[in-house]
Protein backbone atom coordinates (compact mmCIF):
# COMPACT_ATOMS: atom_id res chain seq x y z
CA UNK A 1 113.27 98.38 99.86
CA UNK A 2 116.47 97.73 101.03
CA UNK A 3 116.90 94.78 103.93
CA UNK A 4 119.75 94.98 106.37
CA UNK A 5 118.75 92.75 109.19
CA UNK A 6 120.55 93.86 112.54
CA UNK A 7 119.71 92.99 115.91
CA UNK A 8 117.99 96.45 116.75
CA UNK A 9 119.61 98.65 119.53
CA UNK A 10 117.27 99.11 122.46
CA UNK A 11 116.83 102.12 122.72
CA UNK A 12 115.37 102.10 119.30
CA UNK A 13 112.73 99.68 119.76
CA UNK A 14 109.29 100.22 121.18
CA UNK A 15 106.51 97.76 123.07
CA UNK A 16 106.41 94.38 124.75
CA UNK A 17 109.03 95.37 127.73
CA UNK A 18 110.29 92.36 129.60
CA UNK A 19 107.99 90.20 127.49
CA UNK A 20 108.78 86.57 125.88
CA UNK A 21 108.33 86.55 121.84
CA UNK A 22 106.43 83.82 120.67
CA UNK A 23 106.31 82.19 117.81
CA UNK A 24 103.57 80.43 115.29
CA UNK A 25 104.58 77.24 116.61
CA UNK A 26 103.45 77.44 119.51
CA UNK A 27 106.84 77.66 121.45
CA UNK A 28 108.53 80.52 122.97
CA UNK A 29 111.68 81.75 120.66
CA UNK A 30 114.42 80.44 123.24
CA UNK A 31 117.27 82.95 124.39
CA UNK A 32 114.74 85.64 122.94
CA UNK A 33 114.07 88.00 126.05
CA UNK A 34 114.28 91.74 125.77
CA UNK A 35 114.26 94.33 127.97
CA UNK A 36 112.88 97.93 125.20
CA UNK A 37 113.24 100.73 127.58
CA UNK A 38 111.28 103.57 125.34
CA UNK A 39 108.54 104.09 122.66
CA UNK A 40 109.27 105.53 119.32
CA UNK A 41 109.44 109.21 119.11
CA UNK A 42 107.61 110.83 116.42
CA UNK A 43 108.87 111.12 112.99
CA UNK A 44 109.79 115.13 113.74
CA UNK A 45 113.12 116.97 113.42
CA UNK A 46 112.86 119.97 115.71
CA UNK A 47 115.58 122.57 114.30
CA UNK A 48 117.74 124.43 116.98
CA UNK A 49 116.06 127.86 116.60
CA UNK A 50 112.83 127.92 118.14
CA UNK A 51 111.75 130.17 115.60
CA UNK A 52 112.28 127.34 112.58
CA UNK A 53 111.51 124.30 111.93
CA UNK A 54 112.47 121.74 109.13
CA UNK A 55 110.76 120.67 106.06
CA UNK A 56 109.82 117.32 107.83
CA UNK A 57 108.22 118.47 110.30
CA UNK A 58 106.47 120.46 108.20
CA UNK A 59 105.46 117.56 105.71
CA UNK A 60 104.58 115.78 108.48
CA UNK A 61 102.57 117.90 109.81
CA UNK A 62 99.97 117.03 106.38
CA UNK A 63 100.47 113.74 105.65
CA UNK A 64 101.83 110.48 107.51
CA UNK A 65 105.26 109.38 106.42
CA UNK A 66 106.52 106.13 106.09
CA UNK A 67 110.34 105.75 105.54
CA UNK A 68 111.23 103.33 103.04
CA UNK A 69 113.17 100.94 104.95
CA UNK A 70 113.39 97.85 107.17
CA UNK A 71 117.22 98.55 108.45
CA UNK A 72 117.23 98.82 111.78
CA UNK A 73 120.30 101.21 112.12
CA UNK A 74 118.04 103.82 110.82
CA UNK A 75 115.51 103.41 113.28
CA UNK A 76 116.80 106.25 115.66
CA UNK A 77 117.23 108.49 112.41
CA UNK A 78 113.56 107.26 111.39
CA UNK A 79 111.96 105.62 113.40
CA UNK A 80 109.27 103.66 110.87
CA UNK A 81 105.71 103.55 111.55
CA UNK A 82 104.47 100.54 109.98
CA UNK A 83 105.77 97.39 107.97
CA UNK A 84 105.75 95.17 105.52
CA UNK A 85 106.31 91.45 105.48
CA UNK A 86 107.12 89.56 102.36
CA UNK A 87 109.14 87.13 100.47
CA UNK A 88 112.02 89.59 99.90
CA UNK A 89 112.37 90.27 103.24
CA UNK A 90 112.16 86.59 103.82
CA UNK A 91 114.94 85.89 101.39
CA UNK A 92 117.12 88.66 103.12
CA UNK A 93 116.21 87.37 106.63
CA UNK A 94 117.75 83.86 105.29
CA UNK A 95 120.76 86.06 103.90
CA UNK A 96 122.22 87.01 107.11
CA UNK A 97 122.13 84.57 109.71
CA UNK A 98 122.41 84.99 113.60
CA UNK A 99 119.75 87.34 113.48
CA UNK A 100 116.62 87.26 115.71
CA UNK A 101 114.71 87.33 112.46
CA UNK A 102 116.72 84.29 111.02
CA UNK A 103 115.37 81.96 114.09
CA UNK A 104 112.16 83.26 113.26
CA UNK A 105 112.47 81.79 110.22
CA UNK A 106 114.31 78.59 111.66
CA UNK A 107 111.07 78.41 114.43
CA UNK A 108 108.83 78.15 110.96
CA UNK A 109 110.44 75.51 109.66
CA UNK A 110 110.90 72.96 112.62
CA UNK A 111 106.62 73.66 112.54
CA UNK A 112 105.87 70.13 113.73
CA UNK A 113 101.82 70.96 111.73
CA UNK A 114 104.25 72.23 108.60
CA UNK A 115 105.61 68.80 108.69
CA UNK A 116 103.26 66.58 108.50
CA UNK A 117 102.14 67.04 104.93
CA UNK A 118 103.30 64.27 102.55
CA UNK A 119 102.54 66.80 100.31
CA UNK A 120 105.73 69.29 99.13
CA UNK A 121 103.37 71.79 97.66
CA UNK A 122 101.73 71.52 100.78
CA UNK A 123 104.40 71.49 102.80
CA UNK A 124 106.37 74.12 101.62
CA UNK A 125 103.74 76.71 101.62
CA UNK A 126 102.58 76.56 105.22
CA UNK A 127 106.59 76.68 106.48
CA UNK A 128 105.95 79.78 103.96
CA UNK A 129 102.78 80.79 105.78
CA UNK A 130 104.46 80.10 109.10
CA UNK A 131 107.66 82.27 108.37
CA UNK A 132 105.55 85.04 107.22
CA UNK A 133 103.51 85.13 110.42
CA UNK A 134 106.67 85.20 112.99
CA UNK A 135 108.45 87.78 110.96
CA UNK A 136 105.15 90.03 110.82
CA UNK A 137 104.67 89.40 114.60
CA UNK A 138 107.95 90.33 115.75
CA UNK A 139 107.51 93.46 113.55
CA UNK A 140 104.56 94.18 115.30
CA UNK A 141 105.92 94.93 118.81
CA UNK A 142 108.41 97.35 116.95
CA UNK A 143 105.99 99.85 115.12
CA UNK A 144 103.06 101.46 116.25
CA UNK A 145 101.05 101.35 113.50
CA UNK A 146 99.80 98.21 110.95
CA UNK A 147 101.92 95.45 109.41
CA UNK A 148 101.06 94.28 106.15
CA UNK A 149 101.55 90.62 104.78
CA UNK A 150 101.44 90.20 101.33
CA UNK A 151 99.61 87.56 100.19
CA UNK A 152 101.25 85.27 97.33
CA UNK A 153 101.76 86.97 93.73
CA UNK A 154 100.61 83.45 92.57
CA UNK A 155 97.26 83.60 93.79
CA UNK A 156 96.58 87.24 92.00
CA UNK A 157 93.79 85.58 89.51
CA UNK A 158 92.42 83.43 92.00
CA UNK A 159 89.75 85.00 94.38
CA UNK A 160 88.82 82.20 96.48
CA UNK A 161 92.53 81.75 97.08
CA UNK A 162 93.42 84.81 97.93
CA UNK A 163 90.91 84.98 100.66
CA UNK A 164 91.51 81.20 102.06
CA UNK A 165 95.69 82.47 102.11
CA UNK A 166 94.54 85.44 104.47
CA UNK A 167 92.42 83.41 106.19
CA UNK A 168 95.50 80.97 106.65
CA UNK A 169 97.17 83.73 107.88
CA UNK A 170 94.82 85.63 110.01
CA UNK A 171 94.92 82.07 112.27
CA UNK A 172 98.38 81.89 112.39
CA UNK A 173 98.55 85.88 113.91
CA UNK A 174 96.29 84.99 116.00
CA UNK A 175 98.02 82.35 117.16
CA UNK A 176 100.96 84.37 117.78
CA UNK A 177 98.68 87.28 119.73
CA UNK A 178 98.82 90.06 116.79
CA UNK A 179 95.29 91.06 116.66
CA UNK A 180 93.56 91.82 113.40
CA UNK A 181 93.50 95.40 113.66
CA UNK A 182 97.01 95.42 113.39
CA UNK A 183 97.25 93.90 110.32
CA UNK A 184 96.60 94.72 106.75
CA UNK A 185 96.64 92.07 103.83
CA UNK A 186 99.01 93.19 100.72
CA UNK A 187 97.00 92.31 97.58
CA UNK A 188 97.34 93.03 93.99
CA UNK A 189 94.99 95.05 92.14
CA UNK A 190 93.56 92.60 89.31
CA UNK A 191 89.95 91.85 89.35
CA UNK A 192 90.40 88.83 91.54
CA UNK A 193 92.14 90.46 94.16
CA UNK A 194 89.79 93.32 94.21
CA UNK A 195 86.62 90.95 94.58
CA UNK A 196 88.84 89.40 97.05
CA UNK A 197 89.45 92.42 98.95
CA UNK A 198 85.40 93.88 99.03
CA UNK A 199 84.55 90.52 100.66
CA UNK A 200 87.30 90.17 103.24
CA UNK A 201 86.48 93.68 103.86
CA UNK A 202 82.90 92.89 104.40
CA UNK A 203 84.51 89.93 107.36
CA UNK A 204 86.03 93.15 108.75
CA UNK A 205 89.38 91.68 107.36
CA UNK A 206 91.76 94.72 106.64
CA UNK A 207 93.12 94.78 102.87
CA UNK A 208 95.89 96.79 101.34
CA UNK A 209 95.97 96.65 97.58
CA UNK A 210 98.66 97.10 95.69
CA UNK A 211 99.99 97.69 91.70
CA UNK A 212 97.26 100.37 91.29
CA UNK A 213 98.10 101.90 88.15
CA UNK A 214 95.15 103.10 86.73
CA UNK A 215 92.31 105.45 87.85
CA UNK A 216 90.10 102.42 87.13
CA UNK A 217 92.23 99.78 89.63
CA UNK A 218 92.02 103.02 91.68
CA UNK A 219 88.25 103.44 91.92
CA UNK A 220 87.52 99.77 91.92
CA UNK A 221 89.49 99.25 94.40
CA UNK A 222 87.34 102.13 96.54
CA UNK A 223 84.32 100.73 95.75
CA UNK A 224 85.20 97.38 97.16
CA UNK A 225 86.03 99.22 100.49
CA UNK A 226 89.79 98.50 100.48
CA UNK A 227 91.81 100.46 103.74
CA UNK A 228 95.08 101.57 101.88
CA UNK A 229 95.31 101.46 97.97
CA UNK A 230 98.97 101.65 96.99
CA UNK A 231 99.94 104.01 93.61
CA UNK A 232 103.08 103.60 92.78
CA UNK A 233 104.51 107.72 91.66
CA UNK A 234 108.05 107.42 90.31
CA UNK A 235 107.16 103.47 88.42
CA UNK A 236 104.27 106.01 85.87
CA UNK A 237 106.52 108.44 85.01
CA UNK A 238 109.29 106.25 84.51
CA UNK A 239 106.82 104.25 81.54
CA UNK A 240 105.69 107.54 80.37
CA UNK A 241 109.22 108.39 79.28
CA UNK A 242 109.76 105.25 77.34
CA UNK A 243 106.61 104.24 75.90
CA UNK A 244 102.94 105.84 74.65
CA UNK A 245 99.67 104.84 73.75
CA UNK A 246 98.19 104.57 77.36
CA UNK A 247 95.21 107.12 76.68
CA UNK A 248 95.10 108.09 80.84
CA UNK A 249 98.99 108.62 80.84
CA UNK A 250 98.56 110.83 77.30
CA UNK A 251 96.08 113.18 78.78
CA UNK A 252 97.79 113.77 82.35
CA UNK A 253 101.05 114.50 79.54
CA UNK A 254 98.86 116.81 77.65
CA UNK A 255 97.53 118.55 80.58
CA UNK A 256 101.09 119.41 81.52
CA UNK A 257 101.21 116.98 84.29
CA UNK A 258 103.01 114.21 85.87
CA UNK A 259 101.31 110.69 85.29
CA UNK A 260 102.09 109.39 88.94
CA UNK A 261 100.75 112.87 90.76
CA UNK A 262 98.09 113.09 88.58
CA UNK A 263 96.74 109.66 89.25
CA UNK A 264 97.10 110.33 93.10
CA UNK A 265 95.52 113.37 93.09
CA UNK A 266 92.47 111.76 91.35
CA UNK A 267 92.29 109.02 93.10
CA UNK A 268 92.70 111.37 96.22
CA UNK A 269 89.65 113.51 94.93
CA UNK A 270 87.38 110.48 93.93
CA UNK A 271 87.86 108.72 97.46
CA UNK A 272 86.52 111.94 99.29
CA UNK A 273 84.42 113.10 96.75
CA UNK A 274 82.22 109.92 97.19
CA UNK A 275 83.03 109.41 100.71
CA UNK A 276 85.05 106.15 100.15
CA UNK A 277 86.33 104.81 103.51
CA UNK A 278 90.06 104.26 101.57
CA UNK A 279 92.92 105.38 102.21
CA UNK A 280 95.29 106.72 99.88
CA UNK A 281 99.45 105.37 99.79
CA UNK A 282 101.91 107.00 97.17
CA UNK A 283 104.61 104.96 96.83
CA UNK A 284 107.84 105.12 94.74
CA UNK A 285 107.83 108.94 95.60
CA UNK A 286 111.47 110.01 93.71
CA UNK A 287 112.18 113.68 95.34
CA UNK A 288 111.15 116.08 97.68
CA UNK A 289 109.32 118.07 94.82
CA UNK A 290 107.13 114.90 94.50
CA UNK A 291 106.45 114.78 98.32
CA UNK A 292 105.68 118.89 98.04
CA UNK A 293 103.12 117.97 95.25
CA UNK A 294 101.10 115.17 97.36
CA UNK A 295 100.79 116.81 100.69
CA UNK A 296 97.59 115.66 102.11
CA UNK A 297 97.65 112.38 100.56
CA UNK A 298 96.96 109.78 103.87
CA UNK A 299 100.52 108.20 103.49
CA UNK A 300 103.84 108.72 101.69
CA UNK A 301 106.71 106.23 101.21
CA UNK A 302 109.71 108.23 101.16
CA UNK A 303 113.15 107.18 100.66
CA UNK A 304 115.67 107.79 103.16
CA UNK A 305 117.81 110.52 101.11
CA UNK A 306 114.55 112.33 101.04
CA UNK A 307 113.76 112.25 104.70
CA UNK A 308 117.56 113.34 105.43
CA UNK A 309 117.37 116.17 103.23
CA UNK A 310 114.09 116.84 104.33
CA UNK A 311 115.52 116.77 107.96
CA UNK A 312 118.25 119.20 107.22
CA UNK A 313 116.10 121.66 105.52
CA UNK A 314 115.49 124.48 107.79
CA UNK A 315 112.40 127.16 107.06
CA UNK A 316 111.73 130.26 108.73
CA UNK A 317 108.68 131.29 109.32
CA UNK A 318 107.92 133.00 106.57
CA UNK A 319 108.91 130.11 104.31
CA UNK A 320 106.28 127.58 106.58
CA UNK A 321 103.54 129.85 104.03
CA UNK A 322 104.99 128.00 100.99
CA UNK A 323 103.74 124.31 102.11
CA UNK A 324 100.57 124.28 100.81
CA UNK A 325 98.06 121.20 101.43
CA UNK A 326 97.64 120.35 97.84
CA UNK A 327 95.26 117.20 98.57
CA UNK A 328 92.16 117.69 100.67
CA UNK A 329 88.34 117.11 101.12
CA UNK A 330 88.01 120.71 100.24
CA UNK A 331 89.63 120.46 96.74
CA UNK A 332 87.72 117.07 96.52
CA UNK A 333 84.24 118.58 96.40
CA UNK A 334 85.19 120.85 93.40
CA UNK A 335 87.06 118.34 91.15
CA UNK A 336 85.26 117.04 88.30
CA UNK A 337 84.61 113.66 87.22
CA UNK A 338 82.93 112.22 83.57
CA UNK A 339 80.37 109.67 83.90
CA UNK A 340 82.59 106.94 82.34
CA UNK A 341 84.94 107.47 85.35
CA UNK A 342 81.20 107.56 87.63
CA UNK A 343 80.34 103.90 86.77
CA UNK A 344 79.97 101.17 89.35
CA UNK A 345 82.46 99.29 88.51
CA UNK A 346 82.54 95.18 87.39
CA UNK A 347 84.71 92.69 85.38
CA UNK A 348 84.16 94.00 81.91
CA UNK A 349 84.40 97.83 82.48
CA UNK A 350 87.41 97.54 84.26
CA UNK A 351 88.96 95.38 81.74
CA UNK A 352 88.22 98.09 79.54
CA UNK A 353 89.59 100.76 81.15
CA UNK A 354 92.77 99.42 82.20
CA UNK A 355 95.48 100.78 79.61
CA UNK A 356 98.51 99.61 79.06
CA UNK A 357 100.70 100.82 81.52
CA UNK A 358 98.59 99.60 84.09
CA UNK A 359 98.51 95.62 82.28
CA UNK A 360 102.69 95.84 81.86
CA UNK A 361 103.04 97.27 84.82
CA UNK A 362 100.87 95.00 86.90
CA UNK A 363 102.29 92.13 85.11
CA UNK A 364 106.07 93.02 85.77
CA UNK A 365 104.74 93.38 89.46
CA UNK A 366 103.03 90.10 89.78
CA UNK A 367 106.21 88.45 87.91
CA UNK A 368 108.48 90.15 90.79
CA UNK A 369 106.89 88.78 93.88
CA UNK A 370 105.57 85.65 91.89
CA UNK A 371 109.51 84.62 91.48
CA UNK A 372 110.64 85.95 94.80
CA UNK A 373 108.21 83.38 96.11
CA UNK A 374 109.50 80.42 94.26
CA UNK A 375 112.87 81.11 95.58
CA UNK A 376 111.82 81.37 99.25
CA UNK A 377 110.10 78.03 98.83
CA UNK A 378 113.25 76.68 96.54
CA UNK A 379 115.14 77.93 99.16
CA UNK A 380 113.58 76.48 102.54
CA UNK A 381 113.78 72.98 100.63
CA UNK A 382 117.16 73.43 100.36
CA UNK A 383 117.64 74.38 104.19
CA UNK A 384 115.09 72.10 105.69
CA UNK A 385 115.85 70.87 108.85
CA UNK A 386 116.98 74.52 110.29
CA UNK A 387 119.85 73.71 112.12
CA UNK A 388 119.76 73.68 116.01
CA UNK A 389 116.44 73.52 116.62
């Protein structure tokens, strides 16, 4: 996900009209008073003749997508419809200063709470916490739909911790007014974090997990009653084509399909099949052929160059016959499942059924956003006290 952190243009930015932002310190962001004069429009692209219209409208029209971006330029192009908070965007926040997202950042760390731990650990984490929180509420007022936090890579193996972090955070949103069904909590797909998300879940506490890379992560994940499950398309194939022995991956190959659709369309067909309340994200989505083959899937992260070539398709209306839902409850009832992939699912059997695209692959993940955290916290120790604050 790219991050190019502009001040966004009014016109392009929807909600809290002639409203103060506040921050999770309790203060109102100074010099910080808008004036948004319209909603977003739809994510549409109507085509001049009446008697057309363009392949995004007509992908739209099956499943919900997200562009892949957090640069505010593109927000009149496409407009986004949810976000995502994390450390990356954190570190490109503190990348490009003079932004109303930098003194979001600067408001976190002049937290008088934040600095009153002795401790460094401590410390360091809640200006982390704090950050998080103001970046997520600001993006709030300019989507419509949920903002995600993810909760610390670190933690992944750690149930308990997971769920006191989102805790953490839930009291900081609310705090800053962003109540909790706007919010979903990013969380990888181990064991932990899946036991983490059935019981926050069970608080009503929306979860989003993520690195699902395996039908078992997949169902698992369903079972514990997660709201979005993540699978990442493009990040399969790509370890398809360079290594073998994952048995999963070898029988979607032999089958004469794609690893990444294959899983999604599973997945897809187990949540409705069983009447799972999930619902289903494909991520890392390469092409428009890949965004053809998942229509019906809840939500698809596309990249930009998709969505503009998307835009500037035009179909007739005889073409509109050739976009075909591929993904529905309909197809769900008929797809058949063995009764290894049936099981109720707990520590052991999922440890079993994990292969070994889904362990490197998780791993590689968890590395990522573990690192990306240990330089935002390297890096607010390095520019603690924000200036002019």
């Amino acid at each position: 996900m790219s991050v190019s952190l502009q001040s966004p243009p009014s016109s392009a930015v929807s909600s809290f009209q002639g409203t103060r932002l506040r921050f999770s310190n309790g203060s109102p962001a100074s010099n910080l008073l808008f004036n948004f004069q319209r909603s977003f429009p739809a994510i549409r692209a109507s085509a001049l003749d009446t008697g057309s219209t363009t392949e995004l409208d007509l992908v739209s029209s099956f499943s919900e997508i997200v562009p892949d971006t957090v640069i505010f330029d593109d927000f009149e192009r496409f407009p986004p419809t949810a976000a995502t908070v994390s450390s990356s965007l954190l570190l490109g926040i503190c990348s490009l200063p003079d932004t109303i997202f930098r003194n979001a950042v600067d408001m976190a760390l002049a937290d008088s709470e934040c600095n009153k731990h002795e401790n460094s650990e401590l410390r360091l984490s809640c200006y982390s916490n704090k950050a998080l929180v103001n970046v997520g509420g600001y993006l709030a007022k300019l989507v419509p739909g949920r903002v995600s936090t993810e909760v610390d890579a670190r933690l992944a193996y750690d149930t308990h911790g997971i769920i006191r972090k989102v805790h953490d955070l839930l009291k900081l949103y609310n705090e800053v007014n962003v109540p909790p069904e706007r919010l979903l909590f990013k969380i990888p797909s181990t064991w932990q974090g899946i036991e983490a998300s059935r019981l926050l879940e069970s608080e009503g506490i929306q979860t989003h997990l993520t690195f699902v890379y395996s039908f078992a992560q997949a169902a698992a994940a369903a079972q514990a009653g997660a709201s979005v499950i993540q699978i990442f398309v493009g990040r399969l194939r790509d370890w398809s084509r360079n290594h073998s022995g994952d048995p999963e991956i070898e029988a979607a190959l032999k089958r004469g399909e794609d690893p990444g659709l294959a899983l999604v369309t599973k997945a897809y067909n187990y949540i409705h099949k069983y009447g799972h309340k999930s619902k289903l994200m494909a991520a890392a989505v390469r092409n428009k052929q890949d965004l053809f083959s998942l229509l019906g899937v809840d939500y698809i992260i596309a990249p930009l160059k998709v969505l503009q070539s998307l835009k500037e398709s035009i179909t007739t209306p005889e073409e509109k016959y050739s976009f075909v839902r591929r993904l529905s409850p309909q197809s769900a009832a008929i797809y058949k499942f063995s009764e290894e992939e049936l099981v109720k699912w707990d520590q052991l059997s999922f440890a079993s059924a994990v292969g070994p695209a889904a362990v490197e692959l998780l791993a590689s993940g968890l590395d990522g956003y573990a690192n990306q955290a240990n330089r935002v916290e390297e890096l607010f120790e390095k520019i603690w006290p924000p200036p002019n604050v």
